[in-house]
C-alpha atoms as a PDB file:
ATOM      1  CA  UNK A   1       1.786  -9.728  13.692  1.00  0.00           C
ATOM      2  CA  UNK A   2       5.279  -8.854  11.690  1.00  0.00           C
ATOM      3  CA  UNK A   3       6.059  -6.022   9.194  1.00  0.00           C
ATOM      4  CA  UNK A   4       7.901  -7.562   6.281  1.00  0.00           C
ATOM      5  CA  UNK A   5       9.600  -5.272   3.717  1.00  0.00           C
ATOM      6  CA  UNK A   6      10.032  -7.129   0.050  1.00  0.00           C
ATOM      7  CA  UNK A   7       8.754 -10.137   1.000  1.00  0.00           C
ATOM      8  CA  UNK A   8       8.505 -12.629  -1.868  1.00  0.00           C
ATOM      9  CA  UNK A   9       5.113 -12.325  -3.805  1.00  0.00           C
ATOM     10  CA  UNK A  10       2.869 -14.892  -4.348  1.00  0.00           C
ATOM     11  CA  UNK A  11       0.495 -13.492  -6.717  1.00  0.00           C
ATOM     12  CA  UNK A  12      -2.714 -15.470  -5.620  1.00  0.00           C
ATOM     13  CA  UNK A  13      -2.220 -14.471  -2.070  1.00  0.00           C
ATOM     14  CA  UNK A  14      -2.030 -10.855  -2.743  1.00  0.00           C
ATOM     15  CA  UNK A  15      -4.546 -10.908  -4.735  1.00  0.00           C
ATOM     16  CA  UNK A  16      -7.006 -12.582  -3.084  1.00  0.00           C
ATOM     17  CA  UNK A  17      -6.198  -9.842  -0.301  1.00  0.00           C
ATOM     18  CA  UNK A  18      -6.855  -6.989  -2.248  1.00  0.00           C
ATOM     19  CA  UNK A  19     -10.427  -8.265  -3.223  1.00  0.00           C
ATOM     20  CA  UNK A  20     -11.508  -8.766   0.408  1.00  0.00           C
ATOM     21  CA  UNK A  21     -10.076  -5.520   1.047  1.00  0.00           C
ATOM     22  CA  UNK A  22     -12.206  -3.958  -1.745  1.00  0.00           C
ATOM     23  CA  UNK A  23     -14.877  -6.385  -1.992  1.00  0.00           C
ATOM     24  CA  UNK A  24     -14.415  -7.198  -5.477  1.00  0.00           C
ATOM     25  CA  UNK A  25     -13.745 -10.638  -6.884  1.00  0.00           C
ATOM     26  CA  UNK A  26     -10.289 -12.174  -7.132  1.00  0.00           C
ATOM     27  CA  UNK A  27      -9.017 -11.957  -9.805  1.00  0.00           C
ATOM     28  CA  UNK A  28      -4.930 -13.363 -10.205  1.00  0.00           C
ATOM     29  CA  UNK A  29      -3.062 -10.318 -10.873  1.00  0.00           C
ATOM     30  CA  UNK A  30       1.096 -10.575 -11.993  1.00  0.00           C
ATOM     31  CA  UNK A  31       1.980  -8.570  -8.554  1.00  0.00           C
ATOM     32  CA  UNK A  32       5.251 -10.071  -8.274  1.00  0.00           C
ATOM     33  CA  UNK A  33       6.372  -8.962 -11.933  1.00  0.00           C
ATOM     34  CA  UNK A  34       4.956  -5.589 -11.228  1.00  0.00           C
ATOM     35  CA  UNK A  35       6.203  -5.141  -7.934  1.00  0.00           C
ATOM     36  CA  UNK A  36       9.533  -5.790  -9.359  1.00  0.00           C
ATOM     37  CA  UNK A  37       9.672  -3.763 -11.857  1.00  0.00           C
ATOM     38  CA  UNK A  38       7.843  -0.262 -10.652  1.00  0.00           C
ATOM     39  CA  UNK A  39       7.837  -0.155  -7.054  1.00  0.00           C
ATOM     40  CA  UNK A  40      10.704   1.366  -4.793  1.00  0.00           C
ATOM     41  CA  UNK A  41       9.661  -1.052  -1.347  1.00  0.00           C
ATOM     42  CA  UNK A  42       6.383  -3.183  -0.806  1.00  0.00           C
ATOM     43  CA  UNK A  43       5.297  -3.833   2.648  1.00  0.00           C
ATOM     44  CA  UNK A  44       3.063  -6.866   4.110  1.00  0.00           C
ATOM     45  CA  UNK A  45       1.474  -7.670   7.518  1.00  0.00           C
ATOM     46  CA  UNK A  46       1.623 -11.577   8.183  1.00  0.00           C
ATOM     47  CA  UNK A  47       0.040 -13.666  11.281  1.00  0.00           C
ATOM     48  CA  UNK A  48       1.278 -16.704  11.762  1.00  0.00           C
ATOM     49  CA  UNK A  49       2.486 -16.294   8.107  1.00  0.00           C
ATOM     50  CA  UNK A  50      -0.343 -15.722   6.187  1.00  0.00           C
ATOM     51  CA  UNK A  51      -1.081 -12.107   4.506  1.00  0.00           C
ATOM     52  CA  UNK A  52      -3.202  -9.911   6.179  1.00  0.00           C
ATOM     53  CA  UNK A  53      -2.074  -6.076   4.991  1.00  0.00           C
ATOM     54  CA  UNK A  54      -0.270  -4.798   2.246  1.00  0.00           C
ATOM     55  CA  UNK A  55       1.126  -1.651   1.125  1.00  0.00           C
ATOM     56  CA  UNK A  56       3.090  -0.800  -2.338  1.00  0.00           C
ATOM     57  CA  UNK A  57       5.393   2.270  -2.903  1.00  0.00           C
ATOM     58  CA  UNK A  58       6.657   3.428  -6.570  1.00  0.00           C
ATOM     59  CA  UNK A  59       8.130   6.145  -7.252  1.00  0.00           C
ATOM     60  CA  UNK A  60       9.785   8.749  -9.973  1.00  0.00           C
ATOM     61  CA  UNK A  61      13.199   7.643  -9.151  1.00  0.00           C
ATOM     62  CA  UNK A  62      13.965  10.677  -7.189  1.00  0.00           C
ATOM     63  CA  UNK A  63      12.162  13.001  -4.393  1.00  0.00           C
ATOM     64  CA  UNK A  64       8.653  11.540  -4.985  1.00  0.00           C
ATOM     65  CA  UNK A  65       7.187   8.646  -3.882  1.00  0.00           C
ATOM     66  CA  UNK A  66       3.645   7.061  -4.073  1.00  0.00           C
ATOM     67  CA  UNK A  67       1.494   5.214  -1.806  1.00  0.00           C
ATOM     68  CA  UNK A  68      -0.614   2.517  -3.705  1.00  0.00           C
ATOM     69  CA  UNK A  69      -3.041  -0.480  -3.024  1.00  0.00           C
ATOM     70  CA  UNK A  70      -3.185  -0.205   0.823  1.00  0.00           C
ATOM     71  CA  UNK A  71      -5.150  -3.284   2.116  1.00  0.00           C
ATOM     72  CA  UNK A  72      -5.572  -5.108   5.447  1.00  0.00           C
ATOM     73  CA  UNK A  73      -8.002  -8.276   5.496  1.00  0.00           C
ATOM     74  CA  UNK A  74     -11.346  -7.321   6.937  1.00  0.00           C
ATOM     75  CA  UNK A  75     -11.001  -9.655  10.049  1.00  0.00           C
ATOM     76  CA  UNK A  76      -7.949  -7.560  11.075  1.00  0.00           C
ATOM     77  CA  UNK A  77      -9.097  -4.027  10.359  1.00  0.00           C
ATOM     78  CA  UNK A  78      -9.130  -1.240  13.120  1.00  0.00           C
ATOM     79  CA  UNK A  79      -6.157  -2.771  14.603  1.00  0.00           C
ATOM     80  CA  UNK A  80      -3.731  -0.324  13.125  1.00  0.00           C
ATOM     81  CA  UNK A  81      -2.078  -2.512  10.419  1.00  0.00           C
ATOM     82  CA  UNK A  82      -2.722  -0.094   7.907  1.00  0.00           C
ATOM     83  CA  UNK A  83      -1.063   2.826  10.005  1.00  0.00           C
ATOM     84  CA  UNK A  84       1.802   0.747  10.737  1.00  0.00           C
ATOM     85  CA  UNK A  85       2.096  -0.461   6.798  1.00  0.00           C
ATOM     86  CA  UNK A  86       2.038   3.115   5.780  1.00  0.00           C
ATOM     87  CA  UNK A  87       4.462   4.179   8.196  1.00  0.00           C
ATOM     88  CA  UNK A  88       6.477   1.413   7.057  1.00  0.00           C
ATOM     89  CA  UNK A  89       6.851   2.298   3.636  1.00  0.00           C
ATOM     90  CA  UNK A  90       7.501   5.756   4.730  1.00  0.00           C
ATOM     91  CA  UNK A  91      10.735   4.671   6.729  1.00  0.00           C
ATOM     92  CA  UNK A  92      11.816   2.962   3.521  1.00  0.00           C
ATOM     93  CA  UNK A  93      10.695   5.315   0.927  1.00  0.00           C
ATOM     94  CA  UNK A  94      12.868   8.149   3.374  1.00  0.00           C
ATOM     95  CA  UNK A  95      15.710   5.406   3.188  1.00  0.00           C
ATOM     96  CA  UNK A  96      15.805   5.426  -0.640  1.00  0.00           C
ATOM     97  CA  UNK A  97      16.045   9.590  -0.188  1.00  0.00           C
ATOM     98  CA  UNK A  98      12.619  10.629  -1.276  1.00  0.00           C
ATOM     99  CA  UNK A  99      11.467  13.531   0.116  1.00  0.00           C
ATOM    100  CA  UNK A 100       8.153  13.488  -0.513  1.00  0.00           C
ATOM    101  CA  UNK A 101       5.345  11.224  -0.066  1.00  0.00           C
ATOM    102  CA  UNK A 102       2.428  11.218  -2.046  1.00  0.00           C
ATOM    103  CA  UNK A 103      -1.079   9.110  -1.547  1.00  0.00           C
ATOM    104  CA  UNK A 104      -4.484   9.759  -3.509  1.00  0.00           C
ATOM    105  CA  UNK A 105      -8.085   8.504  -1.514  1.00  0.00           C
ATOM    106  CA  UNK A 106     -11.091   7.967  -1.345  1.00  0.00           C
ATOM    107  CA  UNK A 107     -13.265  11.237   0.985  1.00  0.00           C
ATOM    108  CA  UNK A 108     -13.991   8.048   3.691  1.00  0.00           C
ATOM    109  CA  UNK A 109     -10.196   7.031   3.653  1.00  0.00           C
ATOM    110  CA  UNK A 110      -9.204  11.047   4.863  1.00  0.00           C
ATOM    111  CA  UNK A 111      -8.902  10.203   8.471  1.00  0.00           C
ATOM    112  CA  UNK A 112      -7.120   6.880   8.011  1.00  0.00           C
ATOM    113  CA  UNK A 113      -4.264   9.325   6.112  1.00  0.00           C
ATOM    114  CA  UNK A 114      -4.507  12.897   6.922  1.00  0.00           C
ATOM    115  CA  UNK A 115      -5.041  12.048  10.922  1.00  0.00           C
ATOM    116  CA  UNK A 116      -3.779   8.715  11.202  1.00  0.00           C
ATOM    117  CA  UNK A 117      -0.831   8.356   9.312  1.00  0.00           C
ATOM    118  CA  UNK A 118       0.164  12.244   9.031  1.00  0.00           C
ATOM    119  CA  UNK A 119      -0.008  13.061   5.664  1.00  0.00           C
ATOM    120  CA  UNK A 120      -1.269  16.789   4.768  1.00  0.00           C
ATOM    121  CA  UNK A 121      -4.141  17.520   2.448  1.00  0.00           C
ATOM    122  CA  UNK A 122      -3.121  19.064  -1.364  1.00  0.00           C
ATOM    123  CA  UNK A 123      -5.005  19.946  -4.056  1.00  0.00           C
ATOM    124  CA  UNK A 124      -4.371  17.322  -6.778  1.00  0.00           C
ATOM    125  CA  UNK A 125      -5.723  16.076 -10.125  1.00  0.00           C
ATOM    126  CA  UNK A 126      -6.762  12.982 -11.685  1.00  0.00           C
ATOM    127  CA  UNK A 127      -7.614  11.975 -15.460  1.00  0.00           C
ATOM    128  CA  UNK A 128      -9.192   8.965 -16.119  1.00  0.00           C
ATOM    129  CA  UNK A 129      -8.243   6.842 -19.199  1.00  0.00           C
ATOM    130  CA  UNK A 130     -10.371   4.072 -19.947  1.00  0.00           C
ATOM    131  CA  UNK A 131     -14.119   3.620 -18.969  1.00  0.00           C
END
């Protein structure tokens, strides 16, 4: 397996991991053109140079960075690509002098972040905008 920061994007690819990953249907989403313009780093896991993980990072420009759309292929999960991936993104959101890292989930993801990959638990909020 190999850790790739900014790879080049190829929208079908990606997206076709994120549905496994969620186990929704694919559905082609511009992640190159967003990637490019919102997010500080991306990260991917490849074997044998196909996609397996993926994590993005945007950010506010300064101190804060985000964690978004972590995803490792089901036939490659609890292997610790997802703990590497977010440490990762860590090293290069630190790099880009953040100083703080931020990451919303789901109550079944705590582990994977709060014990896994070190993060501390926070209060936060969330508004939803569409139905």
């Amino acid at each position: 397996m190999e850790i790739r920061v900014r790879f080049p994007v190829d929208d079908t690819e990606l997206s076709t991991l994120h549905a496994l990953a969620f186990g929704s249907a694919v559905e082609v989403q511009p992640w190159a053109a967003r990637l490019e313009r919102h997010a500080l780093t991306w990260v991917g896991a490849f074997s044998n140079d196909q996609l397996i993980g993926f994590v993005g990072v945007c950010w506010d420009g300064g101190a804060h960075a985000i964690i978004l759309d972590t995803a490792v292929h089901p036939s490659h999960g609890r292997q610790g690509i997802g703990k590497q991936l977010v440490l990762a993104a860590a090293q290069e959101a630190t790099l880009a002098g953040c100083e703080w890292l931020h990451v919303d989930f789901e109550p079944q993801l705590a582990d994977f972040y709060l014990t896994a990959c070190g993060f501390s638990p926070t209060d936060a909020g969330l508004l939803k905008l569409r139905d």
